[in-house]
C-alpha atoms as a PDB file:
ATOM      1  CA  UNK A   1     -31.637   4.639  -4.370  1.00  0.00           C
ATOM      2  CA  UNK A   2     -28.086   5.064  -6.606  1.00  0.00           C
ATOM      3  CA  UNK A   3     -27.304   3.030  -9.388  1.00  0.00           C
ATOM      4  CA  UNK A   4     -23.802   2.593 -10.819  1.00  0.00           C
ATOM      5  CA  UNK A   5     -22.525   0.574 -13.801  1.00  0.00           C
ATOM      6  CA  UNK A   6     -19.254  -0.457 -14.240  1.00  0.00           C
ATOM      7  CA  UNK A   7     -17.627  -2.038 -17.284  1.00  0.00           C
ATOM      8  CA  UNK A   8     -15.701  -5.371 -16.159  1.00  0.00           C
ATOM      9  CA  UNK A   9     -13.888  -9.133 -17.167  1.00  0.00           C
ATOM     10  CA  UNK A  10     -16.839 -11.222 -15.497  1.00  0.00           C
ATOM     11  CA  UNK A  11     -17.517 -13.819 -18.117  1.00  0.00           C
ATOM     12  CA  UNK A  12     -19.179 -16.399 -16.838  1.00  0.00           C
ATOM     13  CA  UNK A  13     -21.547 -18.077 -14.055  1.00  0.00           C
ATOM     14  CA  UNK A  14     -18.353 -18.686 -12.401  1.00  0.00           C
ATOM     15  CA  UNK A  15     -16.921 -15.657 -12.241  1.00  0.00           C
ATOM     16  CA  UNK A  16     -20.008 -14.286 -10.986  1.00  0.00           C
ATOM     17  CA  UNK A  17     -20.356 -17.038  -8.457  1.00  0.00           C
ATOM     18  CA  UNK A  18     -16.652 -15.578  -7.178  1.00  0.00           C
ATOM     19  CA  UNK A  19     -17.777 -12.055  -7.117  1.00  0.00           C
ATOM     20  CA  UNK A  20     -21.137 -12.689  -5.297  1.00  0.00           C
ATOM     21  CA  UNK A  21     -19.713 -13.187  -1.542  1.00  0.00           C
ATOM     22  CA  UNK A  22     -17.594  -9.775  -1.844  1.00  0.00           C
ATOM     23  CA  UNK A  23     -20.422  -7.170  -3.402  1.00  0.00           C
ATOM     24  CA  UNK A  24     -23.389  -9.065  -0.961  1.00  0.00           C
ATOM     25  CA  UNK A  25     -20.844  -8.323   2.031  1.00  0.00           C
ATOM     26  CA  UNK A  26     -21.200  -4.489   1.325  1.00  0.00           C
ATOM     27  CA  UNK A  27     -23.546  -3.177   3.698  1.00  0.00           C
ATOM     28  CA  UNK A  28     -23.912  -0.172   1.055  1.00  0.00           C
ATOM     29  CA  UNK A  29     -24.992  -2.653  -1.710  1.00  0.00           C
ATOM     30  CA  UNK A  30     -28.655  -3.498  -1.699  1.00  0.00           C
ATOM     31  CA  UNK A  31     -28.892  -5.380  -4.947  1.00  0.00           C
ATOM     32  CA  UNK A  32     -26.390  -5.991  -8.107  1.00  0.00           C
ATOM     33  CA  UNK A  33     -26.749  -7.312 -11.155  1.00  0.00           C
ATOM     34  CA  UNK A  34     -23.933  -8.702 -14.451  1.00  0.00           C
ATOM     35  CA  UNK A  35     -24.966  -8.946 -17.874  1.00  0.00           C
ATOM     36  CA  UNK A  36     -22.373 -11.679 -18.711  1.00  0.00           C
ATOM     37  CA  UNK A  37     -23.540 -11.505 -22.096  1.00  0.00           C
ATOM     38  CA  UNK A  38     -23.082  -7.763 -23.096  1.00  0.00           C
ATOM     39  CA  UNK A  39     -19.499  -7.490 -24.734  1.00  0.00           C
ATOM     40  CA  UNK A  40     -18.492  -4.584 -22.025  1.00  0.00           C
ATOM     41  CA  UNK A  41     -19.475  -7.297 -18.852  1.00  0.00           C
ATOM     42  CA  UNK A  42     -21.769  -4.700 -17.571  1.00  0.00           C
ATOM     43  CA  UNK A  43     -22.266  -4.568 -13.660  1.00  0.00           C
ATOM     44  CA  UNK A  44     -25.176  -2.693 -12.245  1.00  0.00           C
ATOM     45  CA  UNK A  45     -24.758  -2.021  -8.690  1.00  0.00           C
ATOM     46  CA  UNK A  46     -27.756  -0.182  -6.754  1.00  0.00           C
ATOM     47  CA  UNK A  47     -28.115   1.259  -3.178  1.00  0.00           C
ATOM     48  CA  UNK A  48     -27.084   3.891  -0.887  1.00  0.00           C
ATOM     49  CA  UNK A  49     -24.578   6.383  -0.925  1.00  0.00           C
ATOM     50  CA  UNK A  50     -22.228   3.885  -2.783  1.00  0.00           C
ATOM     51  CA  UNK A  51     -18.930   4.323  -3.837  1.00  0.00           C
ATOM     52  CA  UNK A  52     -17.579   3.420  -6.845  1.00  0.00           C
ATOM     53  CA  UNK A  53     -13.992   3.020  -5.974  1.00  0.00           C
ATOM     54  CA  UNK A  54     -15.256   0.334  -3.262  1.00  0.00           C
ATOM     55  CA  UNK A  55     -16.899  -1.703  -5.505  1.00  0.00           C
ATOM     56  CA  UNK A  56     -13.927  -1.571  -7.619  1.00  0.00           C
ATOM     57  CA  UNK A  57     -11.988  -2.230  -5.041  1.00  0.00           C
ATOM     58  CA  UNK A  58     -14.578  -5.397  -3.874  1.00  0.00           C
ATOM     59  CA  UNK A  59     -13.953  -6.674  -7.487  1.00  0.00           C
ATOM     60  CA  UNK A  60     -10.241  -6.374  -7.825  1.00  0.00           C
ATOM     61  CA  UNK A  61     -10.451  -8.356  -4.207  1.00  0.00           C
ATOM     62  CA  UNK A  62     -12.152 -10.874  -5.775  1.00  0.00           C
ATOM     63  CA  UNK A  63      -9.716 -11.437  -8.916  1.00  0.00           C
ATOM     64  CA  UNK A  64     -11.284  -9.047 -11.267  1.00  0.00           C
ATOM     65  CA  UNK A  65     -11.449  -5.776 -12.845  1.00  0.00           C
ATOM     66  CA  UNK A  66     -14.053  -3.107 -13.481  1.00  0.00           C
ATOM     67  CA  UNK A  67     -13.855   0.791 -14.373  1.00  0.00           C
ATOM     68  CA  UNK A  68     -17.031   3.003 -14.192  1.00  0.00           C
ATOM     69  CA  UNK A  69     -19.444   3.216 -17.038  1.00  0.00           C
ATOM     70  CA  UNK A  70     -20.690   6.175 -18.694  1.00  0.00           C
ATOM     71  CA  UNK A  71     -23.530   5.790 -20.984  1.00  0.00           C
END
């Protein structure tokens, strides 16, 4: 199992609620996760053999931005 995090502009239940049908239509994506409440948005994507410029990609489809975290 992989786990990325990316930093993005989800802010709310809403914007989550937008971003849901694109990142559970990723047959790569087995589970994801937004801490709306962190100032950096964090996403935390897990699965296999992901790709971080598709789920950036899956965001910016859906309206909204994210760039890969480094901790």
């Amino acid at each position: 199992m992989q786990k990325l995090v990316f930093k993005t502009n989800v802010k709310c239940n809403g914007c989550r609620a937008a971003i849901t049908p694109y990142l559970d239509s990723e047959p790569s994506i087995s589970g994801w996760k937004v801490d709306i409440f962190d100032k950096d948005r964090l996403l935390t994507v897990e699965g296999e053999a992901l790709d971080a410029g598709q789920v950036i990609s899956l965001l910016k489809e859906a309206g909204y931005q994210a760039e890969l975290f480094q901790q």
